[in-house]
PDB file of N, CA and C in Angstrom:
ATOM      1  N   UNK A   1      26.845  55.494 -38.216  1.00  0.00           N
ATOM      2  CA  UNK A   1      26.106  54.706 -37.243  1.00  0.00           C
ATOM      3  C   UNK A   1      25.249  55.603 -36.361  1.00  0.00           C
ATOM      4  N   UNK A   2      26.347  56.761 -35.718  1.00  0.00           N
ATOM      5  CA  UNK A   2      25.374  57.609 -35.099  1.00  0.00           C
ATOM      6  C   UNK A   2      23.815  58.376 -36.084  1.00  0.00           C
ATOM      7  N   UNK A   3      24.118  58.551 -36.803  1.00  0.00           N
ATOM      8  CA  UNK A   3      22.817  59.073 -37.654  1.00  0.00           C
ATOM      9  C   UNK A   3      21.647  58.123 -37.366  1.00  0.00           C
ATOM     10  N   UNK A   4      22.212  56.903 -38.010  1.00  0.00           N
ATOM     11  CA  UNK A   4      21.243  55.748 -38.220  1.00  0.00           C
ATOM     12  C   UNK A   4      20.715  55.413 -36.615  1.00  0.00           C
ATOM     13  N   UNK A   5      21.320  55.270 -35.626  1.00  0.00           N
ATOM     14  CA  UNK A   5      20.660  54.895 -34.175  1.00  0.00           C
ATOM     15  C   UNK A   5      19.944  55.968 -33.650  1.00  0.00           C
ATOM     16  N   UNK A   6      19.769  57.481 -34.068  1.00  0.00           N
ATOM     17  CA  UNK A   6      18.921  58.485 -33.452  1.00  0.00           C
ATOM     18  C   UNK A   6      17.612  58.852 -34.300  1.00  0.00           C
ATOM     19  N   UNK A   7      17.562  58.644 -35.414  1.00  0.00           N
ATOM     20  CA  UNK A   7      16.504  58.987 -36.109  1.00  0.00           C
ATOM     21  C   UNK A   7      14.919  59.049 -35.268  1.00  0.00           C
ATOM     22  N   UNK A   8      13.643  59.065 -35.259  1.00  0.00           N
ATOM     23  CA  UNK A   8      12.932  59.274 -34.605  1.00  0.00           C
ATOM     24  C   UNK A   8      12.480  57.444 -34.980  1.00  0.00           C
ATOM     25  N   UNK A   9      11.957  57.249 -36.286  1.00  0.00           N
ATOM     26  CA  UNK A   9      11.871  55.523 -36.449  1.00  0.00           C
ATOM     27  C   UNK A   9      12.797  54.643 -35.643  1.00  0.00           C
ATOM     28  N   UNK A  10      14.169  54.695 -35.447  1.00  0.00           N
ATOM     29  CA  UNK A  10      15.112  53.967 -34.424  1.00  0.00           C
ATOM     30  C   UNK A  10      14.526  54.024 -33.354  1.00  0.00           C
ATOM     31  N   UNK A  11      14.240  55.088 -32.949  1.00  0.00           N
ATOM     32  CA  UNK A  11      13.753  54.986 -31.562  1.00  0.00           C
ATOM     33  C   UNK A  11      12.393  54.342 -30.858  1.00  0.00           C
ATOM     34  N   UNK A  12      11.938  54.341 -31.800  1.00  0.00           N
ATOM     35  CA  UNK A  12      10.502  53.359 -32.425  1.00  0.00           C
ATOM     36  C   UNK A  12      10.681  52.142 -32.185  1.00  0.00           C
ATOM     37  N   UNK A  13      11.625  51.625 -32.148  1.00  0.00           N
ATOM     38  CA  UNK A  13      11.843  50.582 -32.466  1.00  0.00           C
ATOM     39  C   UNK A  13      11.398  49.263 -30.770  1.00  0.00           C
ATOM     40  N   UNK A  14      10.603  48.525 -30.635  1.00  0.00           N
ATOM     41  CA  UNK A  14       9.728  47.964 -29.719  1.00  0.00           C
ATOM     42  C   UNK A  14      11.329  47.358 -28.842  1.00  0.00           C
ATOM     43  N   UNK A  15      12.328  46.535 -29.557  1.00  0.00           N
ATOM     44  CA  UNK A  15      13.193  45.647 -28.481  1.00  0.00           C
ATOM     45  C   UNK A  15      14.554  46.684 -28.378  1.00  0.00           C
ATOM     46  N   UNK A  16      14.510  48.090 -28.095  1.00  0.00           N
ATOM     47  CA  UNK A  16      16.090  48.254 -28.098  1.00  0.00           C
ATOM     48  C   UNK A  16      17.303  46.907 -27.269  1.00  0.00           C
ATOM     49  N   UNK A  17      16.576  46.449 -26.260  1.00  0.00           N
ATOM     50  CA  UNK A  17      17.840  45.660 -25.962  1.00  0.00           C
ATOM     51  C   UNK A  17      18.782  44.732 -26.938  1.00  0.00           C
ATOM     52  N   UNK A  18      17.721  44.335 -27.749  1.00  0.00           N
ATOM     53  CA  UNK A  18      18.103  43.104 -28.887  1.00  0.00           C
ATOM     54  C   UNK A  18      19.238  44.081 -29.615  1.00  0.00           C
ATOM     55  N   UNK A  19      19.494  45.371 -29.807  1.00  0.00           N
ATOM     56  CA  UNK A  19      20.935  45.993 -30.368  1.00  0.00           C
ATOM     57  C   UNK A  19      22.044  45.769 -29.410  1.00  0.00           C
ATOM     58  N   UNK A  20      21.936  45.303 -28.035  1.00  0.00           N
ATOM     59  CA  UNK A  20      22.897  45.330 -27.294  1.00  0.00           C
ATOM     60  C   UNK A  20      24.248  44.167 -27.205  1.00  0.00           C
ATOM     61  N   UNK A  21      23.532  42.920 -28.001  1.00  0.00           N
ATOM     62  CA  UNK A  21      24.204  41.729 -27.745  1.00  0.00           C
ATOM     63  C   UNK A  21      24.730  41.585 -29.424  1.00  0.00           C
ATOM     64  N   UNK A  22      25.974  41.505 -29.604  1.00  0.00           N
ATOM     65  CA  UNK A  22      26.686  41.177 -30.991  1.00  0.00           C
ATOM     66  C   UNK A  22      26.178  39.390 -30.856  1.00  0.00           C
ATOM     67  N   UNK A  23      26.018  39.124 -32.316  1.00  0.00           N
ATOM     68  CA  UNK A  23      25.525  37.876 -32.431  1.00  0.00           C
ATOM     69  C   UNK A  23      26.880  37.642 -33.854  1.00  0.00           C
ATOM     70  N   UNK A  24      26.911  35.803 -33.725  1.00  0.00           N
ATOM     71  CA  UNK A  24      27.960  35.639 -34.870  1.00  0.00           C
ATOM     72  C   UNK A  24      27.037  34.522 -35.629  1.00  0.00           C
ATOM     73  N   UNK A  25      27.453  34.863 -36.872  1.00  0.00           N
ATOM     74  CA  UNK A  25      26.818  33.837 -38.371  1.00  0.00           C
ATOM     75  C   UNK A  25      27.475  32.974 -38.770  1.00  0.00           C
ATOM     76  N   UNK A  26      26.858  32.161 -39.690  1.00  0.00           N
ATOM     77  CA  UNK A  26      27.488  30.668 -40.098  1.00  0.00           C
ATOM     78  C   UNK A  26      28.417  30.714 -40.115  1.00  0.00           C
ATOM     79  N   UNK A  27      29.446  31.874 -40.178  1.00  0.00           N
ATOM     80  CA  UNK A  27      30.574  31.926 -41.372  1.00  0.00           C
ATOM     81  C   UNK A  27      31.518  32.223 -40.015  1.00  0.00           C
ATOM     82  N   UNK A  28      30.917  32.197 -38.874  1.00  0.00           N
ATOM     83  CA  UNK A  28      31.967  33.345 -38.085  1.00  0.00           C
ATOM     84  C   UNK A  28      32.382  34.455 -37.651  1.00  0.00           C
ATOM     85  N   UNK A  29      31.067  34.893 -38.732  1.00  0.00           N
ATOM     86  CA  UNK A  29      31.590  36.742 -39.030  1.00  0.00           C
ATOM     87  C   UNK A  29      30.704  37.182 -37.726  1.00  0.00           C
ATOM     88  N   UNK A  30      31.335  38.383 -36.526  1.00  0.00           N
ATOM     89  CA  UNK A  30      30.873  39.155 -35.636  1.00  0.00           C
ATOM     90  C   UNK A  30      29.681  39.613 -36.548  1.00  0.00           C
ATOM     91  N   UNK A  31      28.489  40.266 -35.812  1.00  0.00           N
ATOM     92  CA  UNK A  31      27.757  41.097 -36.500  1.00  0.00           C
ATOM     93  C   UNK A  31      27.504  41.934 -34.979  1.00  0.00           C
ATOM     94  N   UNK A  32      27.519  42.991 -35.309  1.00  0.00           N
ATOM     95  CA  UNK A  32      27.127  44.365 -34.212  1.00  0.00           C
ATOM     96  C   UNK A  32      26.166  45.266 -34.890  1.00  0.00           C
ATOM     97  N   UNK A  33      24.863  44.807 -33.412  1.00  0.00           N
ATOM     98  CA  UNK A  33      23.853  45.614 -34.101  1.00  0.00           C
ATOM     99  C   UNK A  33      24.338  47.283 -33.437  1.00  0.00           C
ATOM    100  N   UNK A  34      23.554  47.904 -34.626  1.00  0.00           N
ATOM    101  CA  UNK A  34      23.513  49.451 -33.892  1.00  0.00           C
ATOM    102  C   UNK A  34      22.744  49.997 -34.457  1.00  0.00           C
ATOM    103  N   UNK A  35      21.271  49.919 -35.306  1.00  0.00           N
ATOM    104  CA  UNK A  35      19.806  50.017 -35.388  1.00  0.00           C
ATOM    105  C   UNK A  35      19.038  49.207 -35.440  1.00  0.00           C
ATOM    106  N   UNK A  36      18.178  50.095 -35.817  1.00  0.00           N
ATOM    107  CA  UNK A  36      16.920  48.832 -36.657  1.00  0.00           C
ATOM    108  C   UNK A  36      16.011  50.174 -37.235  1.00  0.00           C
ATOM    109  N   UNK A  37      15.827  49.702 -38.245  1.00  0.00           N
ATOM    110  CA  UNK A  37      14.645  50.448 -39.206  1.00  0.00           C
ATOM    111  C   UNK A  37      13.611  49.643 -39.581  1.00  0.00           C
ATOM    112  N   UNK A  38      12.149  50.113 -39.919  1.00  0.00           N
ATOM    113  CA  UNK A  38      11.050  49.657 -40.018  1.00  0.00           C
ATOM    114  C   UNK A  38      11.326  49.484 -41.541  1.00  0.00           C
ATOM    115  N   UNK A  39      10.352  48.527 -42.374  1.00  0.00           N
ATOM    116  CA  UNK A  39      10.448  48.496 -43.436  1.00  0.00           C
ATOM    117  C   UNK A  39       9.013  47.528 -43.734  1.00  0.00           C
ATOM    118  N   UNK A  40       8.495  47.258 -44.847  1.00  0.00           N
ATOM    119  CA  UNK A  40       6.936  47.303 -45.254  1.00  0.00           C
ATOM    120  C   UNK A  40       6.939  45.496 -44.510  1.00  0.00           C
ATOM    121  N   UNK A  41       8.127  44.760 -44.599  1.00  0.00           N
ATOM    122  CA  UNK A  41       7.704  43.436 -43.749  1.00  0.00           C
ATOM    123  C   UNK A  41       8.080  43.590 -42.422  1.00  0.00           C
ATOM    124  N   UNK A  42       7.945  44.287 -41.898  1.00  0.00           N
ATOM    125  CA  UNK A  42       8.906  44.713 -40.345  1.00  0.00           C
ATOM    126  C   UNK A  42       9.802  45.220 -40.190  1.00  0.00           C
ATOM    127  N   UNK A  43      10.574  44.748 -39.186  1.00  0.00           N
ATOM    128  CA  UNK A  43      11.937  45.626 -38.921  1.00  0.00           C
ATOM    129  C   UNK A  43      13.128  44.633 -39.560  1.00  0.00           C
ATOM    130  N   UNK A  44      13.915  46.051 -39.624  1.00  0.00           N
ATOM    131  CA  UNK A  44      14.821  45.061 -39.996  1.00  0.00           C
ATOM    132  C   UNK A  44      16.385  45.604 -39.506  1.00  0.00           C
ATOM    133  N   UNK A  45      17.462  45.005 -38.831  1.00  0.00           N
ATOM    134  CA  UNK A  45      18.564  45.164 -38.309  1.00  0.00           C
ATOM    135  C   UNK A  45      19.673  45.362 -38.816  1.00  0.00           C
ATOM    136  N   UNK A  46      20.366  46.965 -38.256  1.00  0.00           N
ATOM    137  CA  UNK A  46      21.696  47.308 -38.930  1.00  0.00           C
ATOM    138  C   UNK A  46      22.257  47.146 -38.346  1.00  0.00           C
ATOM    139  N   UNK A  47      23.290  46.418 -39.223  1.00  0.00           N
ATOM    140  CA  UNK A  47      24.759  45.661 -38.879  1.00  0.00           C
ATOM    141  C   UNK A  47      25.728  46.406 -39.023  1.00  0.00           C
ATOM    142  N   UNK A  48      26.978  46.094 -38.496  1.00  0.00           N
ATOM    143  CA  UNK A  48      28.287  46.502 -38.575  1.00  0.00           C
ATOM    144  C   UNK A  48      29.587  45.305 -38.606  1.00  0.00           C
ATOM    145  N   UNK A  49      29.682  44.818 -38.945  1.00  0.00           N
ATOM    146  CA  UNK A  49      31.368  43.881 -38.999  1.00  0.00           C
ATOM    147  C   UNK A  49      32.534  44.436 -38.667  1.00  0.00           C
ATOM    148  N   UNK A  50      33.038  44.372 -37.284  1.00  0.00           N
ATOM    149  CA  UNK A  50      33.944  45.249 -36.983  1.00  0.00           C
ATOM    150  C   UNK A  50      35.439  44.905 -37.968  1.00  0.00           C
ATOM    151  N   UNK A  51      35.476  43.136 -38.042  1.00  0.00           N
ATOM    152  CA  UNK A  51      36.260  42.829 -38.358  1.00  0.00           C
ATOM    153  C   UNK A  51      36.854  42.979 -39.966  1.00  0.00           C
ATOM    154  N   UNK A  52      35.878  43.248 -40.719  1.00  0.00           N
ATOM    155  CA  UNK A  52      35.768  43.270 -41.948  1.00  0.00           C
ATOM    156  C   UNK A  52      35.403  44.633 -42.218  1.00  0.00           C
ATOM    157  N   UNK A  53      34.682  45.603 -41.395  1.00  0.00           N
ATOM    158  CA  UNK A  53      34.540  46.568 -41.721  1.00  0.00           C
ATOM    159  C   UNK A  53      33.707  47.156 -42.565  1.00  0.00           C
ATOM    160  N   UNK A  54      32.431  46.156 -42.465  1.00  0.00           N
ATOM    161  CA  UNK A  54      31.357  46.084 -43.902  1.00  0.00           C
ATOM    162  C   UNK A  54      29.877  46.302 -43.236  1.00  0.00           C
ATOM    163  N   UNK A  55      29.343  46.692 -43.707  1.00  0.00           N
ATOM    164  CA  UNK A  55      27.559  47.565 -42.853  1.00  0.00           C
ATOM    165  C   UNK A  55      26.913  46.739 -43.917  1.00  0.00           C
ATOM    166  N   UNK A  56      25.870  45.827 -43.419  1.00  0.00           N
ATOM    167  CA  UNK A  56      24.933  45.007 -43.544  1.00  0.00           C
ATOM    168  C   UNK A  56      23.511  45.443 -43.114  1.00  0.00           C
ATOM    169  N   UNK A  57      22.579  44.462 -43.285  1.00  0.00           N
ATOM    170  CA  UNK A  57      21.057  44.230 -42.598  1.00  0.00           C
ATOM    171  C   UNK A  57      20.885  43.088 -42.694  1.00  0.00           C
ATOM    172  N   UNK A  58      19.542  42.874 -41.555  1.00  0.00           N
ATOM    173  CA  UNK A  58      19.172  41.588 -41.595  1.00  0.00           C
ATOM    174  C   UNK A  58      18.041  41.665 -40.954  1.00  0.00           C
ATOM    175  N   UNK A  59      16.685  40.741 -41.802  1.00  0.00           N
ATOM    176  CA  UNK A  59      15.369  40.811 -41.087  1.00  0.00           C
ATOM    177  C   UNK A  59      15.922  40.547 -39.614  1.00  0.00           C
ATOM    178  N   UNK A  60      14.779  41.481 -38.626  1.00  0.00           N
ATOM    179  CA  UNK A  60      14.821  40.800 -37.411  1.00  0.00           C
ATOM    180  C   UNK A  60      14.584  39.701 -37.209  1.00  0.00           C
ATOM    181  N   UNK A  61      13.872  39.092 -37.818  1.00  0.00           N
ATOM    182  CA  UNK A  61      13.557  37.333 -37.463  1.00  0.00           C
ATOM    183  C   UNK A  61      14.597  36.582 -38.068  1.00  0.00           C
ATOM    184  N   UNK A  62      15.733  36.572 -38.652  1.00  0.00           N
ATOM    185  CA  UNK A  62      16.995  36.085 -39.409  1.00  0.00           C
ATOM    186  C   UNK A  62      17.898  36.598 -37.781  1.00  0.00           C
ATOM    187  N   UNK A  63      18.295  37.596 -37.811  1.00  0.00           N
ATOM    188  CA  UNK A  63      19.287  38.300 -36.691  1.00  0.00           C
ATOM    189  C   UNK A  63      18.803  37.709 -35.598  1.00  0.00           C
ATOM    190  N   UNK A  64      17.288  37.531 -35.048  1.00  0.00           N
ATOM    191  CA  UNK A  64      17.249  36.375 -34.202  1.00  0.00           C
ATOM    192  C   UNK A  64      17.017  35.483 -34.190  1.00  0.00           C
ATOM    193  N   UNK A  65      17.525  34.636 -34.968  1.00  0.00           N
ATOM    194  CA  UNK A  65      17.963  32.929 -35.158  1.00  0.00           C
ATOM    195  C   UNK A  65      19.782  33.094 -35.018  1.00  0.00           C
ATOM    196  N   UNK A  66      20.179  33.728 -35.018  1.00  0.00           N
ATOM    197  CA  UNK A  66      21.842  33.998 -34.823  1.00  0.00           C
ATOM    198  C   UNK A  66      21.948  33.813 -33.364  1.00  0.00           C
ATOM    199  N   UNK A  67      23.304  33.256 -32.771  1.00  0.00           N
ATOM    200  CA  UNK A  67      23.266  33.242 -31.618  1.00  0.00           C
ATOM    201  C   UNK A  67      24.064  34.251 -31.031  1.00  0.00           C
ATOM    202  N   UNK A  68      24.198  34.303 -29.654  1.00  0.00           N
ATOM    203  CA  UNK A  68      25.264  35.743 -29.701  1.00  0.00           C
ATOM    204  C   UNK A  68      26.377  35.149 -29.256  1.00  0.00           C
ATOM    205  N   UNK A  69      27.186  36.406 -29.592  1.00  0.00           N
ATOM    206  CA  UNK A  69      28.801  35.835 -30.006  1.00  0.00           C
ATOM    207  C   UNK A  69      29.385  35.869 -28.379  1.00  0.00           C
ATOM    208  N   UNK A  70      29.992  35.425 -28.106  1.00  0.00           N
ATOM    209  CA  UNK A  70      31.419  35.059 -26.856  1.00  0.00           C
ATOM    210  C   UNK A  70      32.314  35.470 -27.163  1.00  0.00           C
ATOM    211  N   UNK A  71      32.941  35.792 -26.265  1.00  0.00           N
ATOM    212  CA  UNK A  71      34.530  36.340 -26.335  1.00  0.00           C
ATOM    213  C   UNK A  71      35.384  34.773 -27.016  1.00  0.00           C
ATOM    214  N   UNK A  72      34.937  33.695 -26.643  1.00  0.00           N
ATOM    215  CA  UNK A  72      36.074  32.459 -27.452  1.00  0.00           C
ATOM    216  C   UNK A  72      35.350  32.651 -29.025  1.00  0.00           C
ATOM    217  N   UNK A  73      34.191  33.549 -29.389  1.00  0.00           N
ATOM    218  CA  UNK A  73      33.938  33.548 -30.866  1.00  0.00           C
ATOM    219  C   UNK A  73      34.867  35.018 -31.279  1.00  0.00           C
ATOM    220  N   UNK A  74      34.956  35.808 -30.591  1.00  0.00           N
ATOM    221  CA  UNK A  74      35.769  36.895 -30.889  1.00  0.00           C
ATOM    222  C   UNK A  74      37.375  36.816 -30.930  1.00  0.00           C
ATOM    223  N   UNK A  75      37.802  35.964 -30.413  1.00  0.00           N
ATOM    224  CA  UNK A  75      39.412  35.612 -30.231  1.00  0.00           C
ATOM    225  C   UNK A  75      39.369  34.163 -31.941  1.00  0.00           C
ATOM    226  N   UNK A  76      38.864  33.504 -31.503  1.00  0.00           N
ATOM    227  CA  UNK A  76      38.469  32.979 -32.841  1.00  0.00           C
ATOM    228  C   UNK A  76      38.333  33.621 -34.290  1.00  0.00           C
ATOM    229  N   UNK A  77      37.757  34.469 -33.723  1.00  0.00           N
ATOM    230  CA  UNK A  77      37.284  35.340 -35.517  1.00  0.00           C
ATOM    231  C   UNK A  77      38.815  36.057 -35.455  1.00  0.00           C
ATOM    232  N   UNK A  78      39.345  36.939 -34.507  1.00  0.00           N
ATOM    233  CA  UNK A  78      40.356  37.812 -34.556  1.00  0.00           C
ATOM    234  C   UNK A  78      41.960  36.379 -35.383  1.00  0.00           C
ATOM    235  N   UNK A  79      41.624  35.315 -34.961  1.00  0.00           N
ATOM    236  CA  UNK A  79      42.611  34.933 -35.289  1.00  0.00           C
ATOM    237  C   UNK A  79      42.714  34.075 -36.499  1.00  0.00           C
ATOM    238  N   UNK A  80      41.653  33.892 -37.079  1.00  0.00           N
ATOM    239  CA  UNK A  80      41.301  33.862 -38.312  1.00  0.00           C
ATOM    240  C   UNK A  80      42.009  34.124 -39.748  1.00  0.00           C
TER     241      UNK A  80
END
């Protein structure tokens, strides 16, 4: 993760705040941003699943249509 959030492109990146807020998906699943890399249609957002333990992406315009997660979505997912 650390690699991927310092690169000189990460830092490039126009919304750092939008990495700050974990957002949750259809399914439930936490997603925690902790980059974003440019790519030929824009940017696009690296994920982490704490719960599952699985590193994803997702266009930025997908990652923001997600809403962000709450602690009653995190006690939820944990008890799952």
């Amino acid at each position: 993760m650390m690699k991927a959030r310092f690169p000189e492109e990460a830092r490039r990146y126009p919304h750092p705040r939008l990495l700050r807020v974990d957002r949750v998906d259809a399914d439930g699943e936490i997603l925690h941003p902790y980059a974003a890399e440019a790519t030929h249609d824009g940017w696009q957002i690296l994920l982490y699943a704490p719960f599952t333990e699985t590193f994803s992406a997702l266009p930025e315009s997908d990652f923001l249509r997600l809403r962000s997660a709450s602690r009653d979505d995190l006690l939820a997912r944990k008890h799952r």
